[in-house]
N, C-alpha and C. Protein backbone atom coordinates (compact mmCIF):
# COMPACT_ATOMS: atom_id res chain seq x y z
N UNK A 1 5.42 0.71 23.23
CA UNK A 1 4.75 1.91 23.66
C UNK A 1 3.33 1.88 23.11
N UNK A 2 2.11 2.50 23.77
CA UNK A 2 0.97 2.45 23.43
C UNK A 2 0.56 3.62 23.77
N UNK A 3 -0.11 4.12 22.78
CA UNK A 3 -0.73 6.09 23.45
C UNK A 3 -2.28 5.65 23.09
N UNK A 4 -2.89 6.31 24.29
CA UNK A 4 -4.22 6.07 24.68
C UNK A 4 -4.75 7.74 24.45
N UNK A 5 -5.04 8.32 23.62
CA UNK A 5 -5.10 9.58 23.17
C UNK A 5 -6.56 10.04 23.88
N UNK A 6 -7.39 9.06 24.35
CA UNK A 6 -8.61 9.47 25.14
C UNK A 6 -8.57 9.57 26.71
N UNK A 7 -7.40 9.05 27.14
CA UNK A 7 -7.04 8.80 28.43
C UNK A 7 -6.00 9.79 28.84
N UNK A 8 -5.31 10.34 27.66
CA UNK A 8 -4.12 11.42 27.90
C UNK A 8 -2.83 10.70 28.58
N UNK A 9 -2.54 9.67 28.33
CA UNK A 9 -1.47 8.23 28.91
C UNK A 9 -0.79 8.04 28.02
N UNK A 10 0.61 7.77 28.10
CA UNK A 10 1.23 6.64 27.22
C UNK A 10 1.72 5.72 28.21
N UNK A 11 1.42 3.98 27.79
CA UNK A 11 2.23 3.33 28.48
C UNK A 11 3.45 2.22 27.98
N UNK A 12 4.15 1.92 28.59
CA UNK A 12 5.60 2.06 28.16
C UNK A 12 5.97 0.80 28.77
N UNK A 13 6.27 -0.67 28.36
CA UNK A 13 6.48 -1.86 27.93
C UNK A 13 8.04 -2.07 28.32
N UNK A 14 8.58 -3.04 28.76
CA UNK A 14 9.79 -3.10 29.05
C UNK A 14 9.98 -4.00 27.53
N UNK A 15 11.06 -3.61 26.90
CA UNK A 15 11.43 -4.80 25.67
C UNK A 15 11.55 -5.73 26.18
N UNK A 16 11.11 -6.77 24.60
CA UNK A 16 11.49 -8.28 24.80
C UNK A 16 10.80 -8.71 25.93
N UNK A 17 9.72 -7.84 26.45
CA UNK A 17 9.07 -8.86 27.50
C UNK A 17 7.49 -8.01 27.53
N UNK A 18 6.66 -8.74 26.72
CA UNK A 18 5.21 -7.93 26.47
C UNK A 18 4.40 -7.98 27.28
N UNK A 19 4.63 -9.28 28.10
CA UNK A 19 4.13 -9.33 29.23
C UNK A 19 4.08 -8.67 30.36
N UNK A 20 5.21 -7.77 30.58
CA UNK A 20 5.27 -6.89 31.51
C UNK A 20 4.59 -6.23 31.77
N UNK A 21 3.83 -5.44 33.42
CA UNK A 21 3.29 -4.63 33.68
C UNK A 21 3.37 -2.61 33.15
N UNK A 22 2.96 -2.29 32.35
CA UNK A 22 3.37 -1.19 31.71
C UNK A 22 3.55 -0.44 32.60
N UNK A 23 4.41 0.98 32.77
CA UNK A 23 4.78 1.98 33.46
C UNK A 23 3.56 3.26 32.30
N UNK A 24 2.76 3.72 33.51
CA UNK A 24 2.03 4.78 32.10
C UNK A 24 2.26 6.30 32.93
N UNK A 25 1.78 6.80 32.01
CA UNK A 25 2.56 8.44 32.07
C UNK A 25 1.31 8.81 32.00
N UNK A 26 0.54 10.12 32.30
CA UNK A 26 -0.76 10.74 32.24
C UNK A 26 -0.06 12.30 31.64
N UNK A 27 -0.68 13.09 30.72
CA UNK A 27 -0.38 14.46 30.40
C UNK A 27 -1.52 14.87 30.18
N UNK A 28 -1.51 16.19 29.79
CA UNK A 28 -2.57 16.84 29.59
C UNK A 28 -2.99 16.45 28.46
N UNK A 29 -2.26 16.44 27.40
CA UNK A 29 -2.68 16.25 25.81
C UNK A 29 -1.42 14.99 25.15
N UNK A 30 -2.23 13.97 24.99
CA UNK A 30 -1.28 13.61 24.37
C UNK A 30 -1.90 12.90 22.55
N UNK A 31 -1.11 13.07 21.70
CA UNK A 31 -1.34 12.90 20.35
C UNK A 31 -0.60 11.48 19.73
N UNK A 32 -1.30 10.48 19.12
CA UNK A 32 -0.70 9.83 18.50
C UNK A 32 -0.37 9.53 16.86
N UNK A 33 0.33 8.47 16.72
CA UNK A 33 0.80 8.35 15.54
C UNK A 33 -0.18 8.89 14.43
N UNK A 34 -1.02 8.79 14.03
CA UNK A 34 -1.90 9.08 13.19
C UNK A 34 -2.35 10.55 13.34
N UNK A 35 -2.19 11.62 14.25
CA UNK A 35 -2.39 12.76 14.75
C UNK A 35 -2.00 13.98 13.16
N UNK A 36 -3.15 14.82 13.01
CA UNK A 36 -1.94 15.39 12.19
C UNK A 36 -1.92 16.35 12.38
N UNK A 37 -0.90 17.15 11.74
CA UNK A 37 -0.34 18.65 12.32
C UNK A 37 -1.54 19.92 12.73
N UNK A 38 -2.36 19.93 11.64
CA UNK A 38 -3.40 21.03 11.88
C UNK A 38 -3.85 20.76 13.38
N UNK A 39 -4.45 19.97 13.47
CA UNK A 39 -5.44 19.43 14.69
C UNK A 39 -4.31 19.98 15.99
N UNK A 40 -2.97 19.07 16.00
CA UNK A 40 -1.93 20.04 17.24
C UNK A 40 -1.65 21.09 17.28
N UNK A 41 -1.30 21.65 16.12
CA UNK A 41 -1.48 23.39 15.85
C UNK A 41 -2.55 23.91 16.73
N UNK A 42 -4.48 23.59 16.05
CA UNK A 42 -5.05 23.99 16.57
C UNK A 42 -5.36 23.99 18.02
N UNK A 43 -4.74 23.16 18.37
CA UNK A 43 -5.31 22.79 20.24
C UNK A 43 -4.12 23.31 21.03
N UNK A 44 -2.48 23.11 20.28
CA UNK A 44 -1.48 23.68 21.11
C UNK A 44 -1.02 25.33 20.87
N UNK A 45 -1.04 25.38 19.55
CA UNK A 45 -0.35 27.01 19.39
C UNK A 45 -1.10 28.40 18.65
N UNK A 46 -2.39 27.91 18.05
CA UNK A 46 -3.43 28.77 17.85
C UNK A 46 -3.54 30.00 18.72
N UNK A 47 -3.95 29.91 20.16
CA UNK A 47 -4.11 30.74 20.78
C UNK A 47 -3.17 31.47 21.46
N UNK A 48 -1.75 30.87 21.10
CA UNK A 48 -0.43 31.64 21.39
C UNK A 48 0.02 32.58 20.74
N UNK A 49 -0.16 31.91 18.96
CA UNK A 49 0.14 32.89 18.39
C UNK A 49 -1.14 34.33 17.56
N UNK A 50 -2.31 33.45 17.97
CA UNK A 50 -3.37 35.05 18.18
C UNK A 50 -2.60 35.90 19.17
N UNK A 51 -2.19 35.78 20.33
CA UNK A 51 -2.09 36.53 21.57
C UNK A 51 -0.99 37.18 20.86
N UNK A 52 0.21 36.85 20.34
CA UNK A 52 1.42 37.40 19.83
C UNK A 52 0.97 38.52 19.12
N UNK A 53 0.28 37.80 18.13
CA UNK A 53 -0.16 39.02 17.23
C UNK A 53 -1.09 40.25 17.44
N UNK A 54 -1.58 40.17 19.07
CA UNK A 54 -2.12 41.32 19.57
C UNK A 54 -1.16 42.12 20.77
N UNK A 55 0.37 41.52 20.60
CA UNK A 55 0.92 42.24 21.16
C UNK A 55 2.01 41.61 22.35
N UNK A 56 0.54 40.59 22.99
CA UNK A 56 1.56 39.30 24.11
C UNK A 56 2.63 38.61 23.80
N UNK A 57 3.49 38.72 24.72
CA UNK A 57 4.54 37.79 24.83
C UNK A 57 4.11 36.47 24.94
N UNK A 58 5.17 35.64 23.77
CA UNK A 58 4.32 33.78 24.39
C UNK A 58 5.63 33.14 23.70
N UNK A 59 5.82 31.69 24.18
CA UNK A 59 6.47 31.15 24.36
C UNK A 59 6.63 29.28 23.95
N UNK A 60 6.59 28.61 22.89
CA UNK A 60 6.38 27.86 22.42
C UNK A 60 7.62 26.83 23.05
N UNK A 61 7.62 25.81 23.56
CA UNK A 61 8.89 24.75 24.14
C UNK A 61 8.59 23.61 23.42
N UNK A 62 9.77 23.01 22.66
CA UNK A 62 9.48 21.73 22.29
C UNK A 62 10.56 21.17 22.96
N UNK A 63 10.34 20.19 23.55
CA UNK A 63 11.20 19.08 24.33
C UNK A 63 11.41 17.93 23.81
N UNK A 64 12.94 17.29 23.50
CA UNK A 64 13.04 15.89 23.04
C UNK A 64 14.69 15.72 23.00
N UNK A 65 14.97 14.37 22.82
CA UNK A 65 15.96 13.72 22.01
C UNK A 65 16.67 14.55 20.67
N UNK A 66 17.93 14.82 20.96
CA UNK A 66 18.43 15.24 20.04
C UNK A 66 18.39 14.52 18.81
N UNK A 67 18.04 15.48 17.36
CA UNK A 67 18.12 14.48 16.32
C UNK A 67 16.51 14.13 16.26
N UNK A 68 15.33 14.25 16.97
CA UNK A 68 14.12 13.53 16.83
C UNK A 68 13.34 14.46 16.12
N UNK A 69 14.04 16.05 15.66
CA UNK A 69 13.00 16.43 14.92
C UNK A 69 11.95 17.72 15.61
N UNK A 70 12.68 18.09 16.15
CA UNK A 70 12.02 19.28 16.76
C UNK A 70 11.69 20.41 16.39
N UNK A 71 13.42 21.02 15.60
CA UNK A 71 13.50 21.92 14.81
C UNK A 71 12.63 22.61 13.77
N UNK A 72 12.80 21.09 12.72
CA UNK A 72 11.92 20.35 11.60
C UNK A 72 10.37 21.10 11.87
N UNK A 73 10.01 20.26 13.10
CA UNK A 73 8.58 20.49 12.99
C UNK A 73 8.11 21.48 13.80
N UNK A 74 8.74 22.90 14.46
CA UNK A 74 8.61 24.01 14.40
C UNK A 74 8.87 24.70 13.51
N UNK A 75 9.58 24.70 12.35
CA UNK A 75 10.20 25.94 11.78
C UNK A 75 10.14 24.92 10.04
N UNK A 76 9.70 23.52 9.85
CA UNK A 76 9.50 23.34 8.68
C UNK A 76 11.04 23.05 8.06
N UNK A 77 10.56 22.49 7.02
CA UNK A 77 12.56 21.78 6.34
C UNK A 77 13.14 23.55 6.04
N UNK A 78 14.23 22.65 5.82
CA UNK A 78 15.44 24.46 5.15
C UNK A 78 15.22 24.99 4.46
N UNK A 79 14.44 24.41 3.10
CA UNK A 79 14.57 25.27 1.84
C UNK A 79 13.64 25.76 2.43
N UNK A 80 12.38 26.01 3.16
CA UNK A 80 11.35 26.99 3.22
C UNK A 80 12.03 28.33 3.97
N UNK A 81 13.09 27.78 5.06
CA UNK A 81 13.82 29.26 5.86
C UNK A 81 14.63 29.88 4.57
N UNK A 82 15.35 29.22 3.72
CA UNK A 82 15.94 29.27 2.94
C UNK A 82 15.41 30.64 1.91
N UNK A 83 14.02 30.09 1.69
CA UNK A 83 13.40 31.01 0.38
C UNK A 83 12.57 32.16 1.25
N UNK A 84 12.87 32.17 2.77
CA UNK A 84 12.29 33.26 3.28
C UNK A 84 13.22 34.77 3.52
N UNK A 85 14.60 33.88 3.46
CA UNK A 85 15.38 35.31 3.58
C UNK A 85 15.92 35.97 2.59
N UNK A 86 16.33 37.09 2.71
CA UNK A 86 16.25 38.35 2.24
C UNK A 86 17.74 38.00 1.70
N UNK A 87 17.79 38.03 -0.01
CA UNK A 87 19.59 37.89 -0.38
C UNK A 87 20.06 39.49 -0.26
């Protein structure tokens, strides 16, 4: 796999054969390995959750593979939900 973060593409390699013609994907935003959280925050959910906090309804979707971590990186490891609730 290769993400072209200026092109908004990832393209996608058949294994065991590098030679292959890549299959590429185009999105609106796409972020790679080195990406870090602030920077996606700021460009994906900044202005969702201003709007919330003036009242709008909004709606955050993370899509993936079970197990890849979705949860995690909406809502942060356990002990932080953990030390947020009320004994």
């Amino acid at each position: 796999m290769q993400v072209d973060e200026a092109a908004s593409q990832i393209q996608l390699f058949k294994p065991g054969e590098p030679d292959s013609v890549p299959r590429s994907f185009t999105f609106d935003v796409v972020y790679g390995e080195q990406s870090q959280q602030q920077a996606v925050y700021d460009e994906c959910a900044f202005s969702l959750v201003e709007s919330v906090l003036e009242g709008y309804n909004g709606t955050m979707f993370a899509y993936g593979q079970t197990g890849c971590g979705k949860t995690h990186t909406m809502m942060g490891p356990v002990s932080a939900l953990d030390a947020s609730s009320p004994d």
